[in-house]
C-alpha atoms as a PDB file:
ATOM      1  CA  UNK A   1     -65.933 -21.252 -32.784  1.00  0.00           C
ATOM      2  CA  UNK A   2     -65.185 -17.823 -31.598  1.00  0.00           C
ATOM      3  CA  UNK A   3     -62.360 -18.697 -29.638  1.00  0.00           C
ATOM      4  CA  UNK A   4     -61.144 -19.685 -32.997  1.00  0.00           C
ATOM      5  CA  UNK A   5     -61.847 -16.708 -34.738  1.00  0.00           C
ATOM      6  CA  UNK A   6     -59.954 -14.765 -32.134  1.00  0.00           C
ATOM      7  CA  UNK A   7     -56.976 -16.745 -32.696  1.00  0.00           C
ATOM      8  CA  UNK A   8     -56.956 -16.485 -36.156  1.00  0.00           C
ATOM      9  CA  UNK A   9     -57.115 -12.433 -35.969  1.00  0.00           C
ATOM     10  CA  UNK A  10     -54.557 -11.731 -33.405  1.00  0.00           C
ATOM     11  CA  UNK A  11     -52.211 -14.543 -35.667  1.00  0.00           C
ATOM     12  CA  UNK A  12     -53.025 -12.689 -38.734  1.00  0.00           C
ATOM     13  CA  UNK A  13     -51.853  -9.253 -37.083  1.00  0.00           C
ATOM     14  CA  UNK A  14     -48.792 -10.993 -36.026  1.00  0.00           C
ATOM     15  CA  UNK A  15     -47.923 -11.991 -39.405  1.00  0.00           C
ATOM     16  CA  UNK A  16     -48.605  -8.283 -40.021  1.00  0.00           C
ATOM     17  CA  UNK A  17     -46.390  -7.046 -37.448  1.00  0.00           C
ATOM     18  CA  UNK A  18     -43.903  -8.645 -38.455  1.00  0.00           C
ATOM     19  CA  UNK A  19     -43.657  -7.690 -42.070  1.00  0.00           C
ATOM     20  CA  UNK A  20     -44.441  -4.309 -40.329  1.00  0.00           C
ATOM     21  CA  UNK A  21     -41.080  -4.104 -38.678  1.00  0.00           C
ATOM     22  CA  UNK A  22     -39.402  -6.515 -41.219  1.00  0.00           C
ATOM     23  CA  UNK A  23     -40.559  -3.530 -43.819  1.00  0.00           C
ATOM     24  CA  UNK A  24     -39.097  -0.732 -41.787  1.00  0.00           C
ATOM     25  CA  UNK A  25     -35.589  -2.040 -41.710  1.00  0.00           C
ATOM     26  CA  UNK A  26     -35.889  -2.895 -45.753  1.00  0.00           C
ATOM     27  CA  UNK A  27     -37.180   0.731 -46.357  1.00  0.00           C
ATOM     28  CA  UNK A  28     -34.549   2.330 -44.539  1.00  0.00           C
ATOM     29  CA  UNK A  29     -34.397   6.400 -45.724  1.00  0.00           C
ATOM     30  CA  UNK A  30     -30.778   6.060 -46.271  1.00  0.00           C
ATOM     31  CA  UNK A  31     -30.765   2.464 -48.141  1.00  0.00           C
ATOM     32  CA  UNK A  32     -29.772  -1.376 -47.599  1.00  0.00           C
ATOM     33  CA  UNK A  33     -27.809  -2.822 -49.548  1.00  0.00           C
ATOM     34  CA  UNK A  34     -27.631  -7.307 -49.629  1.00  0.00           C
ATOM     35  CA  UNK A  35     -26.304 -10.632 -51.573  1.00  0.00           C
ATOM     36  CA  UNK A  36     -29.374 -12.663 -53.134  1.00  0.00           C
ATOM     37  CA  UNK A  37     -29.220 -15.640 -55.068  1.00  0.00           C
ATOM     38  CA  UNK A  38     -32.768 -16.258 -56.937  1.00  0.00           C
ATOM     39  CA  UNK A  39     -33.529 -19.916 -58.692  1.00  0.00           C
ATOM     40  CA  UNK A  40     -36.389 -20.915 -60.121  1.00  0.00           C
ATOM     41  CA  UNK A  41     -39.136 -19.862 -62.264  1.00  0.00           C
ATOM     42  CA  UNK A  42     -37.190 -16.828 -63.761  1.00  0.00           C
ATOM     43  CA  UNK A  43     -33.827 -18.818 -63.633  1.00  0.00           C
ATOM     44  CA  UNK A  44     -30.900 -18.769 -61.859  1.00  0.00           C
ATOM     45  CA  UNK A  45     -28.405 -15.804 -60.774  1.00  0.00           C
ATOM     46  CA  UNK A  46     -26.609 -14.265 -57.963  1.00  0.00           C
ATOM     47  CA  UNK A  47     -25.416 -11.172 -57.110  1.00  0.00           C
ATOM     48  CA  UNK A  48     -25.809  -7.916 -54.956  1.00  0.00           C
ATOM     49  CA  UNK A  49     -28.905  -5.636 -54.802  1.00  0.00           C
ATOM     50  CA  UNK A  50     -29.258  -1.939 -53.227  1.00  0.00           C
ATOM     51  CA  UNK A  51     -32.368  -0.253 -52.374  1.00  0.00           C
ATOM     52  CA  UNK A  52     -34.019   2.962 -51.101  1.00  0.00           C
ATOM     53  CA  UNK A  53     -36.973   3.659 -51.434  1.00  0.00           C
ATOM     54  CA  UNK A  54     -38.996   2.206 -54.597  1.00  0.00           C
ATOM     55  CA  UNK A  55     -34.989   2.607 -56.234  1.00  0.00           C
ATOM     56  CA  UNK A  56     -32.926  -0.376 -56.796  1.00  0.00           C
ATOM     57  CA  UNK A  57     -29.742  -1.722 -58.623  1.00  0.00           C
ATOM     58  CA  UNK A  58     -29.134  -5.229 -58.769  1.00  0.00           C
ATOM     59  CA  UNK A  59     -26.023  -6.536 -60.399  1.00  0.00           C
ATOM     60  CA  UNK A  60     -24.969 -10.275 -61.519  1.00  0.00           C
ATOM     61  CA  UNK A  61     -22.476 -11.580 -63.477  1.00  0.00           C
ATOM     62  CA  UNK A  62     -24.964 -11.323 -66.435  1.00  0.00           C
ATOM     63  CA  UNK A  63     -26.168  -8.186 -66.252  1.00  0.00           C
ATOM     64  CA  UNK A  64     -26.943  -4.698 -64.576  1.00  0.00           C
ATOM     65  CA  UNK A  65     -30.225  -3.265 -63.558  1.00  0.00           C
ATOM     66  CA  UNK A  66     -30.733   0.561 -62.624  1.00  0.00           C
ATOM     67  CA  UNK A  67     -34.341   1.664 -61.608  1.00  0.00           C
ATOM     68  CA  UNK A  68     -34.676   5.139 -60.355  1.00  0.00           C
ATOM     69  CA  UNK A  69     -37.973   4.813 -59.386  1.00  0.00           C
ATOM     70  CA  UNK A  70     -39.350   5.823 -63.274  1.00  0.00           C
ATOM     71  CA  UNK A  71     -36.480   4.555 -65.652  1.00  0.00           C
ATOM     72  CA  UNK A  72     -35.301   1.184 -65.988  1.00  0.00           C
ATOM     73  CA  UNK A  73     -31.883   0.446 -67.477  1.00  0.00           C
ATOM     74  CA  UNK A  74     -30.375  -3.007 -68.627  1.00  0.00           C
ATOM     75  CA  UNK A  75     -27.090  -3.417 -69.305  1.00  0.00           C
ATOM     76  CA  UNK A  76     -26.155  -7.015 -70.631  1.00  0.00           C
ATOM     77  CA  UNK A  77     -22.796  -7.494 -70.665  1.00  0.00           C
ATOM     78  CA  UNK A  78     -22.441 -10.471 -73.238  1.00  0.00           C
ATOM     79  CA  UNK A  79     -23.860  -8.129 -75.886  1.00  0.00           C
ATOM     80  CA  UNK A  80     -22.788  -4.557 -74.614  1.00  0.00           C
ATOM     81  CA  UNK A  81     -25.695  -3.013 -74.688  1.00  0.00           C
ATOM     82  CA  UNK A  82     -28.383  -1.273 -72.399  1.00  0.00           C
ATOM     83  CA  UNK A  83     -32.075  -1.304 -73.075  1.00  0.00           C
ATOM     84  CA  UNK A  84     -34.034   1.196 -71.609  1.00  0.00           C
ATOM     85  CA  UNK A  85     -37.551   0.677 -70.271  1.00  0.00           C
ATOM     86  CA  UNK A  86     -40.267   2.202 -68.024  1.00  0.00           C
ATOM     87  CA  UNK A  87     -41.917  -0.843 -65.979  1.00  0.00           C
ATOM     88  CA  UNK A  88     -45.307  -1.330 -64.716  1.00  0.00           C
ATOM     89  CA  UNK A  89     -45.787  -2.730 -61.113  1.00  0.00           C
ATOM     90  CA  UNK A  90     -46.175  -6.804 -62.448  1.00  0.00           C
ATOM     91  CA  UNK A  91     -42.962  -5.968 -64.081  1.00  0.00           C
ATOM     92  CA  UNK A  92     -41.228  -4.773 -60.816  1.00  0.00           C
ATOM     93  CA  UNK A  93     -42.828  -7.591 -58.875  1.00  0.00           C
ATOM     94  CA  UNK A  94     -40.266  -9.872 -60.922  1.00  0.00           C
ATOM     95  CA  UNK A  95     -37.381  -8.152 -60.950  1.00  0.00           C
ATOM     96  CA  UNK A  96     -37.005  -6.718 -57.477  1.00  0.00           C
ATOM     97  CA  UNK A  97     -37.443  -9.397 -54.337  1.00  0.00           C
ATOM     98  CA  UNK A  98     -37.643  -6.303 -52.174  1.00  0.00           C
ATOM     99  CA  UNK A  99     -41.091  -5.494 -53.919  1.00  0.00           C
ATOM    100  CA  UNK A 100     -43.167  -7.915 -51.117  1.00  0.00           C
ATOM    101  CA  UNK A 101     -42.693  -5.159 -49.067  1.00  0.00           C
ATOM    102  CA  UNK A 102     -45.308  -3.219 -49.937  1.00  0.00           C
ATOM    103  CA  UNK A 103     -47.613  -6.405 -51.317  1.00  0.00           C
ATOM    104  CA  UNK A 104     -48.391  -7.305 -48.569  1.00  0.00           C
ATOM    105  CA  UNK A 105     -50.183  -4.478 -47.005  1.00  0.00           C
ATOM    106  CA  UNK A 106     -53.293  -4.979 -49.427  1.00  0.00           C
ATOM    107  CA  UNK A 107     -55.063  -7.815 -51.493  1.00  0.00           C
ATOM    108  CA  UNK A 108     -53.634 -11.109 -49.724  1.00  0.00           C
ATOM    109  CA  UNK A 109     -54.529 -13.215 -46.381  1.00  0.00           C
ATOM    110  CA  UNK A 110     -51.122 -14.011 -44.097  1.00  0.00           C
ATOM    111  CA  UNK A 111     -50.450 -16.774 -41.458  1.00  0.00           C
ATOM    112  CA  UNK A 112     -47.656 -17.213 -39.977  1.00  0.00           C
ATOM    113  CA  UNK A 113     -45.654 -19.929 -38.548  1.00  0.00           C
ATOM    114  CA  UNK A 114     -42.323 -20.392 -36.371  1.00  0.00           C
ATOM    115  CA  UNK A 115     -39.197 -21.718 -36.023  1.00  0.00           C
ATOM    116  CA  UNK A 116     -36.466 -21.179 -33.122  1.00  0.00           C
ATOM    117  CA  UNK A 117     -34.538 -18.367 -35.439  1.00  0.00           C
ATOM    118  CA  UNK A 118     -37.217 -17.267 -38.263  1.00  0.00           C
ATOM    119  CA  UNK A 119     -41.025 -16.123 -38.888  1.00  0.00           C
ATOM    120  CA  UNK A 120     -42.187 -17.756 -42.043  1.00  0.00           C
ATOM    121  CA  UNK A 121     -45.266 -15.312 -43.272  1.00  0.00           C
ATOM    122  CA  UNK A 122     -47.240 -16.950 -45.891  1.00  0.00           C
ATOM    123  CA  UNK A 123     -49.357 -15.055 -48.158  1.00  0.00           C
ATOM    124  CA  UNK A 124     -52.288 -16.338 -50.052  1.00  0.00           C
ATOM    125  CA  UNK A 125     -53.664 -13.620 -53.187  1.00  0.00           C
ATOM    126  CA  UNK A 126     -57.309 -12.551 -52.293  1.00  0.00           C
ATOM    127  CA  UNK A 127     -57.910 -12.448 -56.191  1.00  0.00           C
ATOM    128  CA  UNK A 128     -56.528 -13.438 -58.767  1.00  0.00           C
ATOM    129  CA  UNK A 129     -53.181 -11.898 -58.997  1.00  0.00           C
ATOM    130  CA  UNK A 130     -49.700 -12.214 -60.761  1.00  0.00           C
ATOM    131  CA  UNK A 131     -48.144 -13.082 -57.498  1.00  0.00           C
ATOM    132  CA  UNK A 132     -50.730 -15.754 -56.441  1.00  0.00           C
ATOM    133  CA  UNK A 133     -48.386 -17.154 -53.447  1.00  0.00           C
ATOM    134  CA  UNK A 134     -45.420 -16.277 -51.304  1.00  0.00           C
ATOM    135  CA  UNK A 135     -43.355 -17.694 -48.153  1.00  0.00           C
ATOM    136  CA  UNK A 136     -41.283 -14.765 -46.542  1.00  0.00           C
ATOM    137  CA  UNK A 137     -38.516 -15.690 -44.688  1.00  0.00           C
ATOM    138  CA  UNK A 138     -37.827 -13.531 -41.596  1.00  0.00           C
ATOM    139  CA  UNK A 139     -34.653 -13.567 -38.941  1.00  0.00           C
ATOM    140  CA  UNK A 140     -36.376 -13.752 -35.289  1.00  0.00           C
ATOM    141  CA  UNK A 141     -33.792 -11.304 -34.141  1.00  0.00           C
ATOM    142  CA  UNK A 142     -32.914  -8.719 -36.761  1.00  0.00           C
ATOM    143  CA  UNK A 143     -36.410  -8.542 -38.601  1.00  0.00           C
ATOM    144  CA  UNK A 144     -33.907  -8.876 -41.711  1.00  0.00           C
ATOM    145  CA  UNK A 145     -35.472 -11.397 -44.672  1.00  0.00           C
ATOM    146  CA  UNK A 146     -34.020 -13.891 -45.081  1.00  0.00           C
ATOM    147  CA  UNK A 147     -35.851 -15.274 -48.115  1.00  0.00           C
ATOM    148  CA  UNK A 148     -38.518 -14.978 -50.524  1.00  0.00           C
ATOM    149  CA  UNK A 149     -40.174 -17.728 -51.944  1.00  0.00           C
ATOM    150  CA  UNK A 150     -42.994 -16.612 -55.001  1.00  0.00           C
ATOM    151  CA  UNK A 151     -45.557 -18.342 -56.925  1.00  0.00           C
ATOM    152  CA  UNK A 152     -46.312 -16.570 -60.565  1.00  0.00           C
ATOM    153  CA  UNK A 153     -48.414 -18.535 -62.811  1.00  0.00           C
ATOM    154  CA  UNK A 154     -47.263 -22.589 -61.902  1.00  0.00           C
ATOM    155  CA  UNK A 155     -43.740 -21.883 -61.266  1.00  0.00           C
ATOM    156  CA  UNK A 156     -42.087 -20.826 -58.242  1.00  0.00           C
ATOM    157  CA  UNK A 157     -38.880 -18.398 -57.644  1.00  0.00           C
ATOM    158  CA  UNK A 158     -36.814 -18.442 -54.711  1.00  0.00           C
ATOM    159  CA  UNK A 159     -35.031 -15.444 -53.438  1.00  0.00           C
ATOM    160  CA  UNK A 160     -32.331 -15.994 -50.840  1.00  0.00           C
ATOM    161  CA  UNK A 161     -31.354 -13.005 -48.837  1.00  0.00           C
ATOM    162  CA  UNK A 162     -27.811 -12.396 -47.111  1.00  0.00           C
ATOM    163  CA  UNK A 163     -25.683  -9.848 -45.726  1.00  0.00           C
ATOM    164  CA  UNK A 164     -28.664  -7.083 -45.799  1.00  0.00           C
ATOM    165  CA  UNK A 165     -26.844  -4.118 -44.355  1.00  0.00           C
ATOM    166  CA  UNK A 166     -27.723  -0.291 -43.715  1.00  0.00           C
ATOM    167  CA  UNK A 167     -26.119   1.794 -46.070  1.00  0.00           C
ATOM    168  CA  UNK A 168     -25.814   5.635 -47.199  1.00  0.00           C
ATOM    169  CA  UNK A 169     -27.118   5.383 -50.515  1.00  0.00           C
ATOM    170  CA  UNK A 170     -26.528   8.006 -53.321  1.00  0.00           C
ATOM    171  CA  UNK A 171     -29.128   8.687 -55.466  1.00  0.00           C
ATOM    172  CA  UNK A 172     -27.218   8.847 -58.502  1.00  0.00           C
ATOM    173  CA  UNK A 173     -26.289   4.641 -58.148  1.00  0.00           C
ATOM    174  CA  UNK A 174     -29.863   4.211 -58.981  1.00  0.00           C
ATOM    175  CA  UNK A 175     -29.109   5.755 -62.466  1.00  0.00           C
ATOM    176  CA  UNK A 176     -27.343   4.461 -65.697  1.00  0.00           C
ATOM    177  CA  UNK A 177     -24.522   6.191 -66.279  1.00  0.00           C
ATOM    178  CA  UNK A 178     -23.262   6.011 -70.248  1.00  0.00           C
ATOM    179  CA  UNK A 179     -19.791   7.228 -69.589  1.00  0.00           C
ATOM    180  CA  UNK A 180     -18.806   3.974 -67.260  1.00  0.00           C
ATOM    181  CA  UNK A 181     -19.839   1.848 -70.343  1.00  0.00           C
ATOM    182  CA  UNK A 182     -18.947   4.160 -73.179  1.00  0.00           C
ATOM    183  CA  UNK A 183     -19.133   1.240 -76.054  1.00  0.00           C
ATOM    184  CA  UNK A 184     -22.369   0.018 -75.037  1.00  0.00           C
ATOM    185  CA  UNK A 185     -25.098   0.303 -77.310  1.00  0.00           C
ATOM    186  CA  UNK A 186     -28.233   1.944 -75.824  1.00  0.00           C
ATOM    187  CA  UNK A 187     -31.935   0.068 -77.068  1.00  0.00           C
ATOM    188  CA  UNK A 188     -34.576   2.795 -75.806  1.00  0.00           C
ATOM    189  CA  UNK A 189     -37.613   0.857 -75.307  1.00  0.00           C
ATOM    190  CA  UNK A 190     -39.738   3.010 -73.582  1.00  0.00           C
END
């Protein structure tokens, strides 16, 4: 029984390692910059997300998001207009994928299992949560993810990760800026 115990520790702080180093490369101090495609739950899109830091923009052919870390903006392009917002954290958890990376460090158990190219991390909510579930996806080689598979409430979303790259990142991308969409109306919400 123990020997089982044992096990089940040093797998556990595998599955942490590897969302340890799998972090690092997503949290870059300059920024990363991917394609996603998320279906599911909180229906379907594509497009291409930056990050740095708790900062993102994600763009699809729907709409633009800008989060500066305080501020969010929505542009929607069918109806020219922006709404502005200030999320909490359960709000962030469904808009940006990238957001596991710091779930994961408190509140949920992880196992792990293997493939020949990928980790799959599982994580199971100690509580009750808004994020009761998820299956990350993680290259063997590059620690990139690959995808991010969520349970909220009874329906699952599927994030599916490609291209991640490195990138300088200005600050200022994170930030809506009226005069690139000067007929837009602007919704403050906040």
């Amino acid at each position: 029984m123990s020997l089982m115990l044992v096990c089940a520790v040093s797998f556990g702080q595998t599955a942490k390692s590897v969302l340890d180093k799998t972090a690092a490369v997503v949290s870059n101090k300059n920024g990363v910059q991917a394609n996603f495609t998320m279906t599911g739950g909180m229906g379907d899109a594509s497009g291409t997300i930056s990050v740095k830091g708790r900062k993102f923009q994600a763009t699809t052919p729907l709409a633009t998001m800008w989060f500066n870390g305080k501020t969010m903006w929505t542009y929607m392009k069918k109806n020219d207009e922006v709404n502005i917002t200030t999320p909490n954290e359960a709000q962030l958890q469904k808009i940006n994928p990238y957001n596991f990376i710091n779930l994961y460090k408190q509140g949920y158990d992880m196992t792990m299992s293997k493939s020949d190219k990928a980790f799959i991390v599982h994580l199971t909510a100690q509580k009750t949560n808004k994020i009761q579930e998820l299956f990350i996806t993680v290259d063997k080689k590059t620690y990139h993810p690959t995808q991010v598979k969520m349970l909220q409430g009874k329906k699952w979303t599927v994030f599916d990760i490609s291209n991640l790259k490195a990138q300088t990142l200005n600050d200022a991308m994170f930030t809506f800026n009226s005069k690139d969409f000067p007929s837009a109306e602007v919704i403050d919400l906040r």
